[in-house]
PDB file of N, CA and C in Angstrom:
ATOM      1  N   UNK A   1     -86.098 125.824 -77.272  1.00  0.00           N
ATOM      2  CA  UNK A   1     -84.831 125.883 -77.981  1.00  0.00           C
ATOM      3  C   UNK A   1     -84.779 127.168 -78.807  1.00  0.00           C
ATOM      4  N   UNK A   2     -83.572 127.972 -78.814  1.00  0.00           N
ATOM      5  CA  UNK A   2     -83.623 128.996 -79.655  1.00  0.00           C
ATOM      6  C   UNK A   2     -83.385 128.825 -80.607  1.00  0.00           C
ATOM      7  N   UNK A   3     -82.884 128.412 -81.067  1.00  0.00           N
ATOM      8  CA  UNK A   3     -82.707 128.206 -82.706  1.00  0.00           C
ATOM      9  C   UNK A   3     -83.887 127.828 -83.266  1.00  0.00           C
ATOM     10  N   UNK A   4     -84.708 126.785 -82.507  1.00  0.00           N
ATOM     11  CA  UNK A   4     -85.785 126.230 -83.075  1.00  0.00           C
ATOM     12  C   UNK A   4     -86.926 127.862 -82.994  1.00  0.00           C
ATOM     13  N   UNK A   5     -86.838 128.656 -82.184  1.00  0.00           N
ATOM     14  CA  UNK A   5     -87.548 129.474 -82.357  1.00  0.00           C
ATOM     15  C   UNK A   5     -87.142 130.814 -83.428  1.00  0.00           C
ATOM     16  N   UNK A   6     -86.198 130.937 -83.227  1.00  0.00           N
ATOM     17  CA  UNK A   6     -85.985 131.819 -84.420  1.00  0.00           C
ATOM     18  C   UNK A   6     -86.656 131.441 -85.807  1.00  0.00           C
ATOM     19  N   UNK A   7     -85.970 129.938 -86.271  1.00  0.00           N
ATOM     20  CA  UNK A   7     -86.942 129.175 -87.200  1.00  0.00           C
ATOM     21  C   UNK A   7     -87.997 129.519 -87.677  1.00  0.00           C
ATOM     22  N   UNK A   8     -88.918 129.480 -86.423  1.00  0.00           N
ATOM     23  CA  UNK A   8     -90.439 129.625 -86.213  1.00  0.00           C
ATOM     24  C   UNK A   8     -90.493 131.385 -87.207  1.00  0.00           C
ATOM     25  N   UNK A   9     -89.967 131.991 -85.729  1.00  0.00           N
ATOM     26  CA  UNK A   9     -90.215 133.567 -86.249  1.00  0.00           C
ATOM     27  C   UNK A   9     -89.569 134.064 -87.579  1.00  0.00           C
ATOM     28  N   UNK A  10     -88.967 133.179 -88.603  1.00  0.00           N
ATOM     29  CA  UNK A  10     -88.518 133.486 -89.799  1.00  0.00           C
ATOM     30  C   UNK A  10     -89.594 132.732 -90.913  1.00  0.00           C
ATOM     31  N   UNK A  11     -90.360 131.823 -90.680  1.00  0.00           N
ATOM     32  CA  UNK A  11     -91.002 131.047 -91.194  1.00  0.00           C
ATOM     33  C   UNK A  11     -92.345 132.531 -91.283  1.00  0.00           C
ATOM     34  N   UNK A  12     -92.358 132.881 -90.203  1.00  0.00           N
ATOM     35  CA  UNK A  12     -93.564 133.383 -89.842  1.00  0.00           C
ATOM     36  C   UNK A  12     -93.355 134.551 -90.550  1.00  0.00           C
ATOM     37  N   UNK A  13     -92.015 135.565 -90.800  1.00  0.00           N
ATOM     38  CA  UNK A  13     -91.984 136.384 -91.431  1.00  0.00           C
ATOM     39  C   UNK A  13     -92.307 136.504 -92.716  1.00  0.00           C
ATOM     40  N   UNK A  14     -91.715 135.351 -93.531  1.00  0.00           N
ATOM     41  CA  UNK A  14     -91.782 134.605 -94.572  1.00  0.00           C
ATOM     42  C   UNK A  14     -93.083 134.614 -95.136  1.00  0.00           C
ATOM     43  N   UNK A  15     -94.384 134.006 -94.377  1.00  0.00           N
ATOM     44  CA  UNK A  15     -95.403 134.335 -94.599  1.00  0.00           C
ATOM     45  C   UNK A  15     -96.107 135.287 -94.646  1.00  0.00           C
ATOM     46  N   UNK A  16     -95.969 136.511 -93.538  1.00  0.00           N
ATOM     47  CA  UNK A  16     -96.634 138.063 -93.934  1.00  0.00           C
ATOM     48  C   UNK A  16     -95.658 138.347 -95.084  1.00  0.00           C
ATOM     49  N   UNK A  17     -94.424 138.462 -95.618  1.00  0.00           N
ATOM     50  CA  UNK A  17     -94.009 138.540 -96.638  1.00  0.00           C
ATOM     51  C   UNK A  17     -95.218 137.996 -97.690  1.00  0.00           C
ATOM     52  N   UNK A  18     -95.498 137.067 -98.015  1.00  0.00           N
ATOM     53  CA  UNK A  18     -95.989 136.379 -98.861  1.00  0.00           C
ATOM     54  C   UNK A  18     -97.346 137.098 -99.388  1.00  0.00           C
ATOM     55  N   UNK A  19     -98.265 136.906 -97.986  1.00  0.00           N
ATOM     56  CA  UNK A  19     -99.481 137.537 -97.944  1.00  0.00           C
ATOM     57  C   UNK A  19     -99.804 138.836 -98.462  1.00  0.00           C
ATOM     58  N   UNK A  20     -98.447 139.589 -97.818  1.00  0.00           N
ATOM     59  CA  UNK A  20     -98.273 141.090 -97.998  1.00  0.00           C
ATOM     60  C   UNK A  20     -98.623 140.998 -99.786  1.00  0.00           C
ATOM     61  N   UNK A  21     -97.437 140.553-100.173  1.00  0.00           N
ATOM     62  CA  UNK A  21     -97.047 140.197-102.154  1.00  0.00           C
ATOM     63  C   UNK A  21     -98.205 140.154-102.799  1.00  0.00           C
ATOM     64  N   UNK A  22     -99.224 139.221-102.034  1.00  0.00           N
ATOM     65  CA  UNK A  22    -100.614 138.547-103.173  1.00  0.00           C
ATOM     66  C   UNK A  22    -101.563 139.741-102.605  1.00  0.00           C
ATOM     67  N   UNK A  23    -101.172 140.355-101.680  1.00  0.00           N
ATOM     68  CA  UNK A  23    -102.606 141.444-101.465  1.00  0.00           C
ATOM     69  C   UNK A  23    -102.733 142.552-102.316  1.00  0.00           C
ATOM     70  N   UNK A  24    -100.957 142.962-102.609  1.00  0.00           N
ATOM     71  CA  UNK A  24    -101.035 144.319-102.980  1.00  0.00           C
ATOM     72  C   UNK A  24    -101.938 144.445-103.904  1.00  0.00           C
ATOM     73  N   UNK A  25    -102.688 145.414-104.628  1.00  0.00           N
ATOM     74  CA  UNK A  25    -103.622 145.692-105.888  1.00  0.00           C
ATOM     75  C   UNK A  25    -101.775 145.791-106.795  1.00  0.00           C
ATOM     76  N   UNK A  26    -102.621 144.688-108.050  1.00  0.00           N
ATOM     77  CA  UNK A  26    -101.484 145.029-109.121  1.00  0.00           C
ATOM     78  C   UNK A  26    -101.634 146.140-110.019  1.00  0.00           C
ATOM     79  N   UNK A  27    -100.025 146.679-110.698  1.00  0.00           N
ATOM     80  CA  UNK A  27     -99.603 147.730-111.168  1.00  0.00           C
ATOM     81  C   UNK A  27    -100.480 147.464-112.481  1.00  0.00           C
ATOM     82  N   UNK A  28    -100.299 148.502-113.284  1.00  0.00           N
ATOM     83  CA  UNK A  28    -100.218 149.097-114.518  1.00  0.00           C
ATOM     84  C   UNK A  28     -99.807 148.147-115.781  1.00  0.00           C
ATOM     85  N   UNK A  29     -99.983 146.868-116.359  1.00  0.00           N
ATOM     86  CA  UNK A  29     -99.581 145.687-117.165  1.00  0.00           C
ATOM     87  C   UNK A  29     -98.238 146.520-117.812  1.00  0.00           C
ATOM     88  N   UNK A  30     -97.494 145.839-118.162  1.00  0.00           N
ATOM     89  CA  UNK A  30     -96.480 146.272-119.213  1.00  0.00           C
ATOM     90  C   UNK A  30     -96.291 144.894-120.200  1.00  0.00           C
ATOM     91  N   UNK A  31     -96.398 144.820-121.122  1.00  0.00           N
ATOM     92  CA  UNK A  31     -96.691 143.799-122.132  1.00  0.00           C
ATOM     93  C   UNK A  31     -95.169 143.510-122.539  1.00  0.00           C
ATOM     94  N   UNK A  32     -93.886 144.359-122.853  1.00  0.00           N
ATOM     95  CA  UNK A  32     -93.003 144.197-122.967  1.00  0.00           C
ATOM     96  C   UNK A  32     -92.161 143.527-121.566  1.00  0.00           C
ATOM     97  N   UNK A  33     -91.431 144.580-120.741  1.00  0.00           N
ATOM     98  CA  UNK A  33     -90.970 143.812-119.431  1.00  0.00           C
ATOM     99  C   UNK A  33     -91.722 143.128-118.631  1.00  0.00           C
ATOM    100  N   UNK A  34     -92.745 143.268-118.196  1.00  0.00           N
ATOM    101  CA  UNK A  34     -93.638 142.192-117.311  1.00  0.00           C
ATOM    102  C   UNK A  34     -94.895 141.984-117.726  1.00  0.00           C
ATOM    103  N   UNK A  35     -95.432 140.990-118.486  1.00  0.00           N
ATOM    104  CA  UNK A  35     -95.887 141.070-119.178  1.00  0.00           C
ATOM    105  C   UNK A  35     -97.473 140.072-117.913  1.00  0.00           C
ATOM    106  N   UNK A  36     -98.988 141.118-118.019  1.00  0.00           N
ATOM    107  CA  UNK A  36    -100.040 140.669-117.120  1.00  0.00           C
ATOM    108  C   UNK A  36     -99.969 139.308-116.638  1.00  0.00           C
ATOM    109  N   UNK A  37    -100.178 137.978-117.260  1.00  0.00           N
ATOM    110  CA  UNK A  37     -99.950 137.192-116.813  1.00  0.00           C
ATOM    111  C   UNK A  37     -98.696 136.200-116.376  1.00  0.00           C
ATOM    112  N   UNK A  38     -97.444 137.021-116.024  1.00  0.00           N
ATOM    113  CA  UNK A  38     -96.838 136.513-115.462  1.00  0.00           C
ATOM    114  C   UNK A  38     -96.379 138.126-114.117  1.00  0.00           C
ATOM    115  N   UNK A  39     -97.416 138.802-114.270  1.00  0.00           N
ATOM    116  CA  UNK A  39     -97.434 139.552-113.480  1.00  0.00           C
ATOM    117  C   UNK A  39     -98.717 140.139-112.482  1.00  0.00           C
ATOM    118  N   UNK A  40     -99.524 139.175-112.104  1.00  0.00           N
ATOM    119  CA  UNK A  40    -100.996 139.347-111.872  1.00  0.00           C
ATOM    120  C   UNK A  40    -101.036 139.776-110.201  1.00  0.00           C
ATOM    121  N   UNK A  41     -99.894 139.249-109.636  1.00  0.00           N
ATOM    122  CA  UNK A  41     -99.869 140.034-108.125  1.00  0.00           C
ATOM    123  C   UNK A  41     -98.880 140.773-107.765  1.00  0.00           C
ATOM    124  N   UNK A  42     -98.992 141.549-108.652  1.00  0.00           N
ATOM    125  CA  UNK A  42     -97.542 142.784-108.524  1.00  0.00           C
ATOM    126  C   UNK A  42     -96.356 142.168-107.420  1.00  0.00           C
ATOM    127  N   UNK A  43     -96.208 140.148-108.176  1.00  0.00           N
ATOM    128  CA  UNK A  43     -94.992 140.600-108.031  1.00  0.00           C
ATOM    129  C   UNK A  43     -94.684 139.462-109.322  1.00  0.00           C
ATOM    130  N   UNK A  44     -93.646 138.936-109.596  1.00  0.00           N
ATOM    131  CA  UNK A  44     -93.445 137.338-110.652  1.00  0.00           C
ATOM    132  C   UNK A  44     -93.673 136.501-110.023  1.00  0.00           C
ATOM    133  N   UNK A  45     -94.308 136.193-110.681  1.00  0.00           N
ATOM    134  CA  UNK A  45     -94.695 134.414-110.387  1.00  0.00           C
ATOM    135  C   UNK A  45     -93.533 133.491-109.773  1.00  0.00           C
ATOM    136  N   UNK A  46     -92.396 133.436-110.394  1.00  0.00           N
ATOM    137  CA  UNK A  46     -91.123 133.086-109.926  1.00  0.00           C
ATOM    138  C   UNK A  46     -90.761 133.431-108.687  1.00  0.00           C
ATOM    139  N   UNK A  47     -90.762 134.818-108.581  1.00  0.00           N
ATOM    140  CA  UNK A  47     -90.428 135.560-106.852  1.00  0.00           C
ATOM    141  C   UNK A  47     -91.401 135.161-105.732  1.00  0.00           C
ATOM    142  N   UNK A  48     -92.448 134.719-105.957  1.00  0.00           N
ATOM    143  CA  UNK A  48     -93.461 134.258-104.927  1.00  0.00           C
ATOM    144  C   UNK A  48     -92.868 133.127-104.752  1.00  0.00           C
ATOM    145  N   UNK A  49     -92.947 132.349-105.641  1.00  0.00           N
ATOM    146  CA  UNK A  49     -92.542 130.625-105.675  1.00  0.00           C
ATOM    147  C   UNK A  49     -91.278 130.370-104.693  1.00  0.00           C
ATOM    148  N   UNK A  50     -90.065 131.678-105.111  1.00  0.00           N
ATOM    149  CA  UNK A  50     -88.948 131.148-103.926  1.00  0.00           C
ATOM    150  C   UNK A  50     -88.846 131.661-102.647  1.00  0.00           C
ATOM    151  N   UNK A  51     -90.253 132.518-102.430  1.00  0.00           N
ATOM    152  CA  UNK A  51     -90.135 133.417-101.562  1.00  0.00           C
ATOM    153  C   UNK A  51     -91.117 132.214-100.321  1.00  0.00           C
ATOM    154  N   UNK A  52     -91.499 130.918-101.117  1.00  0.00           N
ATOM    155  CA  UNK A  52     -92.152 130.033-100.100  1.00  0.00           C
ATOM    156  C   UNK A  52     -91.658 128.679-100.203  1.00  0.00           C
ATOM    157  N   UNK A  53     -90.382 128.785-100.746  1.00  0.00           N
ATOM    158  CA  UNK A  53     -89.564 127.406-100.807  1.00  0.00           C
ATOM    159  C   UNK A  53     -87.944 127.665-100.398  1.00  0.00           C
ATOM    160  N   UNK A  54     -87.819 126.778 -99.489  1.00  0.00           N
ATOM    161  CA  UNK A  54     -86.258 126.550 -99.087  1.00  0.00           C
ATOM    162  C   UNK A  54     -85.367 126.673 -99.940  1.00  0.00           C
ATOM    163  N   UNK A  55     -84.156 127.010-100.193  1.00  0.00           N
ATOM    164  CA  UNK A  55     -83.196 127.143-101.407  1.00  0.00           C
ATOM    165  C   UNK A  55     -83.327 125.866-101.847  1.00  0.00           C
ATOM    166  N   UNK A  56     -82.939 124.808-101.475  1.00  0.00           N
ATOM    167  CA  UNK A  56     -83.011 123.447-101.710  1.00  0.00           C
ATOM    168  C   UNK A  56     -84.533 123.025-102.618  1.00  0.00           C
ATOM    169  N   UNK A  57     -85.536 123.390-101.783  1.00  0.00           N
ATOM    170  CA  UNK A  57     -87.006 123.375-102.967  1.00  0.00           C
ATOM    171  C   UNK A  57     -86.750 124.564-104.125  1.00  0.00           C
ATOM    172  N   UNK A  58     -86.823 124.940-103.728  1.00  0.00           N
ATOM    173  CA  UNK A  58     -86.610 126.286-105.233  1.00  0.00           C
ATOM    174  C   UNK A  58     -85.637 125.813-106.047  1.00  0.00           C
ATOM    175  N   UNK A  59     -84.283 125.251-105.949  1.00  0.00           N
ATOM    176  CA  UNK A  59     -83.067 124.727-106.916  1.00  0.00           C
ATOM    177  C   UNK A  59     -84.199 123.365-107.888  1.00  0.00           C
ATOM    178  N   UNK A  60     -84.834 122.833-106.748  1.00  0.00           N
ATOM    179  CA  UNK A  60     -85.838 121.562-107.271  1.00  0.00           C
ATOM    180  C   UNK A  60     -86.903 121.699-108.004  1.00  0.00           C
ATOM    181  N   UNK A  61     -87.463 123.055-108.019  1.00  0.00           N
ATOM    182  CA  UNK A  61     -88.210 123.559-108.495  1.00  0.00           C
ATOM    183  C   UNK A  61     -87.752 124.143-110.137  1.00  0.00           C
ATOM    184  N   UNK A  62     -86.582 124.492-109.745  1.00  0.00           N
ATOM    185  CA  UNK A  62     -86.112 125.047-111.101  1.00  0.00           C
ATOM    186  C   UNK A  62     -85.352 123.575-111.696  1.00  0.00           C
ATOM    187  N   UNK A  63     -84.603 123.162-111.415  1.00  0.00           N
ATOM    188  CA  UNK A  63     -84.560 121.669-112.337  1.00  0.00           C
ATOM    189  C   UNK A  63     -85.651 120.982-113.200  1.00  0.00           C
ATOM    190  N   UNK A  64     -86.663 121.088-112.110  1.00  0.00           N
ATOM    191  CA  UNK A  64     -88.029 120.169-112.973  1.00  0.00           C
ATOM    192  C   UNK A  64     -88.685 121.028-113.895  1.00  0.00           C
ATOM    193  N   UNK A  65     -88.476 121.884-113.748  1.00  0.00           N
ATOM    194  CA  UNK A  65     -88.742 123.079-115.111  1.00  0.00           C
ATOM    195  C   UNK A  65     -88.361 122.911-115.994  1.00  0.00           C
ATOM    196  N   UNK A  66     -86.995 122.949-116.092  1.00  0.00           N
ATOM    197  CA  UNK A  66     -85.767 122.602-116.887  1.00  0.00           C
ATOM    198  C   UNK A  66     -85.754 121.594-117.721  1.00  0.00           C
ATOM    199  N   UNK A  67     -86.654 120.819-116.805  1.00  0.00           N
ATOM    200  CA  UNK A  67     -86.795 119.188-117.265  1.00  0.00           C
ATOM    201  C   UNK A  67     -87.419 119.022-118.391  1.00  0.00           C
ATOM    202  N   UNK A  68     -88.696 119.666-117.718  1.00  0.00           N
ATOM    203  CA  UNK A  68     -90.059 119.452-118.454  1.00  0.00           C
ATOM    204  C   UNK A  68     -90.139 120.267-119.391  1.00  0.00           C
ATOM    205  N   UNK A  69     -89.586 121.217-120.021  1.00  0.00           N
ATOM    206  CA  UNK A  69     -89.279 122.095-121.251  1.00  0.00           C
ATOM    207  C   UNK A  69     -88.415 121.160-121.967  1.00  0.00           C
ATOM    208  N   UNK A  70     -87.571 120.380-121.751  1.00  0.00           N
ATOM    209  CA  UNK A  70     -86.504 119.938-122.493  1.00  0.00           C
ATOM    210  C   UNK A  70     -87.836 118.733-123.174  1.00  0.00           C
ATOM    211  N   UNK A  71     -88.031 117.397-122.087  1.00  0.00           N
ATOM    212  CA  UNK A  71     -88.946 116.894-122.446  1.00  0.00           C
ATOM    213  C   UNK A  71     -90.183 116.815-123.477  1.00  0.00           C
ATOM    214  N   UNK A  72     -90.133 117.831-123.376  1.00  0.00           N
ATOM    215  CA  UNK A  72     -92.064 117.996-124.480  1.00  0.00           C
ATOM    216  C   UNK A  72     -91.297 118.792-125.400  1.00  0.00           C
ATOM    217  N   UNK A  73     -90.298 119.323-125.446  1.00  0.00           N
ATOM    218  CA  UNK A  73     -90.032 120.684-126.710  1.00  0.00           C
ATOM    219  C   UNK A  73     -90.513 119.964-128.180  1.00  0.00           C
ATOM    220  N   UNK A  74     -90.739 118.795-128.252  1.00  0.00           N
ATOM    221  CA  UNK A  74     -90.732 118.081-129.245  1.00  0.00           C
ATOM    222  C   UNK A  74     -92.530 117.982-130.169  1.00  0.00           C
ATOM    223  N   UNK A  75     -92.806 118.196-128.626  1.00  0.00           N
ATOM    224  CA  UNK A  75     -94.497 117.399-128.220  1.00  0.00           C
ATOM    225  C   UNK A  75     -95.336 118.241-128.499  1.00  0.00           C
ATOM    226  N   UNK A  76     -95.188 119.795-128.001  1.00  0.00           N
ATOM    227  CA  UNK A  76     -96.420 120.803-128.145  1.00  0.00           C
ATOM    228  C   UNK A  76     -96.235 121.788-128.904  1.00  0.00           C
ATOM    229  N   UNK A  77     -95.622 121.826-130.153  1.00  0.00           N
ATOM    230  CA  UNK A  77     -95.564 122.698-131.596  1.00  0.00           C
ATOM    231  C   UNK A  77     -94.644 123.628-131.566  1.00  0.00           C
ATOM    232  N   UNK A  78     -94.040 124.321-130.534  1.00  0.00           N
ATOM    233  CA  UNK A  78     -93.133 125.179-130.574  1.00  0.00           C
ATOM    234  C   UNK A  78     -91.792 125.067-129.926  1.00  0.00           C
ATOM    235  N   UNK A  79     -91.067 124.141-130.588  1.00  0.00           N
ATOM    236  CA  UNK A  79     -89.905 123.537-129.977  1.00  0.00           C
ATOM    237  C   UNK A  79     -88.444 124.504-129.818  1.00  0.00           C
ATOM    238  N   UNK A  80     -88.734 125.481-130.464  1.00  0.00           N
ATOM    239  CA  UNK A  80     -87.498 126.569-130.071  1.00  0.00           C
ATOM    240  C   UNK A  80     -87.991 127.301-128.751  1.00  0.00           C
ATOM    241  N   UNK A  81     -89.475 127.577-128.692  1.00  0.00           N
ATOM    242  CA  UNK A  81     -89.643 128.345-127.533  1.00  0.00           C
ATOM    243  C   UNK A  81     -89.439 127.544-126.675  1.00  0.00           C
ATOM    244  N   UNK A  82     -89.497 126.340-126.480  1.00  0.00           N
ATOM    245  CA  UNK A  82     -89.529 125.238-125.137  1.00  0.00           C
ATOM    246  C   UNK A  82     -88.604 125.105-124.652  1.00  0.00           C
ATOM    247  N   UNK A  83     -87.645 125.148-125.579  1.00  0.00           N
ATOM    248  CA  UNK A  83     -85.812 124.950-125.322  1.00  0.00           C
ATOM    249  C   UNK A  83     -85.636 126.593-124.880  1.00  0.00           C
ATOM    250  N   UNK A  84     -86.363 127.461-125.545  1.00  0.00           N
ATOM    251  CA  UNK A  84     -85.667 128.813-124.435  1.00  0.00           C
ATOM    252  C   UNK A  84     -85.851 128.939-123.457  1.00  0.00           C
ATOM    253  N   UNK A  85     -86.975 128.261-123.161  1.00  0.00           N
ATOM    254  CA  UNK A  85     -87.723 128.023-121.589  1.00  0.00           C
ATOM    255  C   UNK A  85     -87.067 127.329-120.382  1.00  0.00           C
ATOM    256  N   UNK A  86     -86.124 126.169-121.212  1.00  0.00           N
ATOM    257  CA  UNK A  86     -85.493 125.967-120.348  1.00  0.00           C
ATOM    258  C   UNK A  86     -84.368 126.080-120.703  1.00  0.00           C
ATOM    259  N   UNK A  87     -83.888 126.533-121.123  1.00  0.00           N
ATOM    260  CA  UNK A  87     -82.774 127.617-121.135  1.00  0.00           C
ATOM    261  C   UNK A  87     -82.821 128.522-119.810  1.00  0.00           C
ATOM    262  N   UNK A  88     -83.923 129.624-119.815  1.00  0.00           N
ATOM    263  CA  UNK A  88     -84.114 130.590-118.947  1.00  0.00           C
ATOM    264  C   UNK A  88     -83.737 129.507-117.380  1.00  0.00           C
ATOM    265  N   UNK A  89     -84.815 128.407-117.212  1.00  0.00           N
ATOM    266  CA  UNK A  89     -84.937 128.177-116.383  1.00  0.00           C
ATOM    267  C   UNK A  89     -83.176 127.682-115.616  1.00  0.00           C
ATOM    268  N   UNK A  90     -82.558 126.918-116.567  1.00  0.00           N
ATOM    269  CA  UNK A  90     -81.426 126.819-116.254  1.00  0.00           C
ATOM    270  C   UNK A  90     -80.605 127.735-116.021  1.00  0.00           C
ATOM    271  N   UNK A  91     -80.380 128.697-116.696  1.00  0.00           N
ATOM    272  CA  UNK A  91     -79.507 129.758-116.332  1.00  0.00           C
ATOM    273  C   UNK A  91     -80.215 130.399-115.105  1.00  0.00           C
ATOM    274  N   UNK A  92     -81.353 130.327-114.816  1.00  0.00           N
ATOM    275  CA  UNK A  92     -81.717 130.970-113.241  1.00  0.00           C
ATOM    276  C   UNK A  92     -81.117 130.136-111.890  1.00  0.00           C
ATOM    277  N   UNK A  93     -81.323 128.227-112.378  1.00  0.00           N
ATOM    278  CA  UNK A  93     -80.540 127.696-111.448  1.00  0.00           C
ATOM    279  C   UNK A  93     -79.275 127.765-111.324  1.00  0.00           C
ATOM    280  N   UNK A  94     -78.442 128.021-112.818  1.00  0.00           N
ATOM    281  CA  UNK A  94     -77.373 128.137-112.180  1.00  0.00           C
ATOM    282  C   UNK A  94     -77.007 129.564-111.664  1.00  0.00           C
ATOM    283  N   UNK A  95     -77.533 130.552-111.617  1.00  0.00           N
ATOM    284  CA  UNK A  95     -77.476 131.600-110.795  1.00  0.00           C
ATOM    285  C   UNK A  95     -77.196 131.664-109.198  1.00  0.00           C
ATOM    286  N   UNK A  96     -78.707 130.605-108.988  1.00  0.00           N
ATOM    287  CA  UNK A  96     -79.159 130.042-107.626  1.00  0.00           C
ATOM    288  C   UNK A  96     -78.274 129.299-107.264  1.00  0.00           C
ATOM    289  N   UNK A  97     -77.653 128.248-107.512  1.00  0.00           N
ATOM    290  CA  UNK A  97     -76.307 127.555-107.049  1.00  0.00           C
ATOM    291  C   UNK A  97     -75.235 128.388-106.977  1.00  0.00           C
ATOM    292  N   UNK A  98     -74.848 129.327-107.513  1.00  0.00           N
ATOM    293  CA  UNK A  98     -74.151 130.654-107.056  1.00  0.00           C
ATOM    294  C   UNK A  98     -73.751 131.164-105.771  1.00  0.00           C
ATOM    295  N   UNK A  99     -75.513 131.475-105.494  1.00  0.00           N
ATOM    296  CA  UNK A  99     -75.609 132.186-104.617  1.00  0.00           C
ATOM    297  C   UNK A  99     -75.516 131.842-103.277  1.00  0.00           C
TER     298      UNK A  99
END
């Protein structure tokens, strides 16, 4: 079936994409815009994540984020940062439903 193979060969791209991402040697840290640990394989952590999930997993992915910042903001001492957290995370889904 072609469709079913295209599938295949986009899945497959998808993955040397991926591989390619985690091999490169990472850049130069920048502590302000990308800050080392959310930048450890020259690329975001975020951009890997949707770069191996269906729009549909990635929207799901960013909800339960959303979630779980709202949830605990209360729980682990810094309740303004938790709520910006998911803040961020929300305004990225609703980006993603956008698009």
């Amino acid at each position: 079936d072609k469709e079913l193979e295209e599938k295949a060969q986009q899945r497959v791209q998808e993955t040397k994409d991926i591989l390619e991402a985690i091999t490169k040697p990472a850049a130069a840290p920048d502590a302000v815009n990308s800050p080392e640990h959310y930048n450890r394989l020259d690329i975001e952590a975020i951009n890997l994540i949707e770069m191996s999930m269906t729009k549909i997993e990635f929207l799901g992915y960013l909800k339960g984020n959303a979630l779980k910042y709202v949830i605990r903001y209360k729980h682990k001492g810094n309740p303004k940062e938790d709520l910006s957290k998911a803040l961020w995370y929300l305004e990225r889904l609703k980006e993603k439903v956008d698009d």
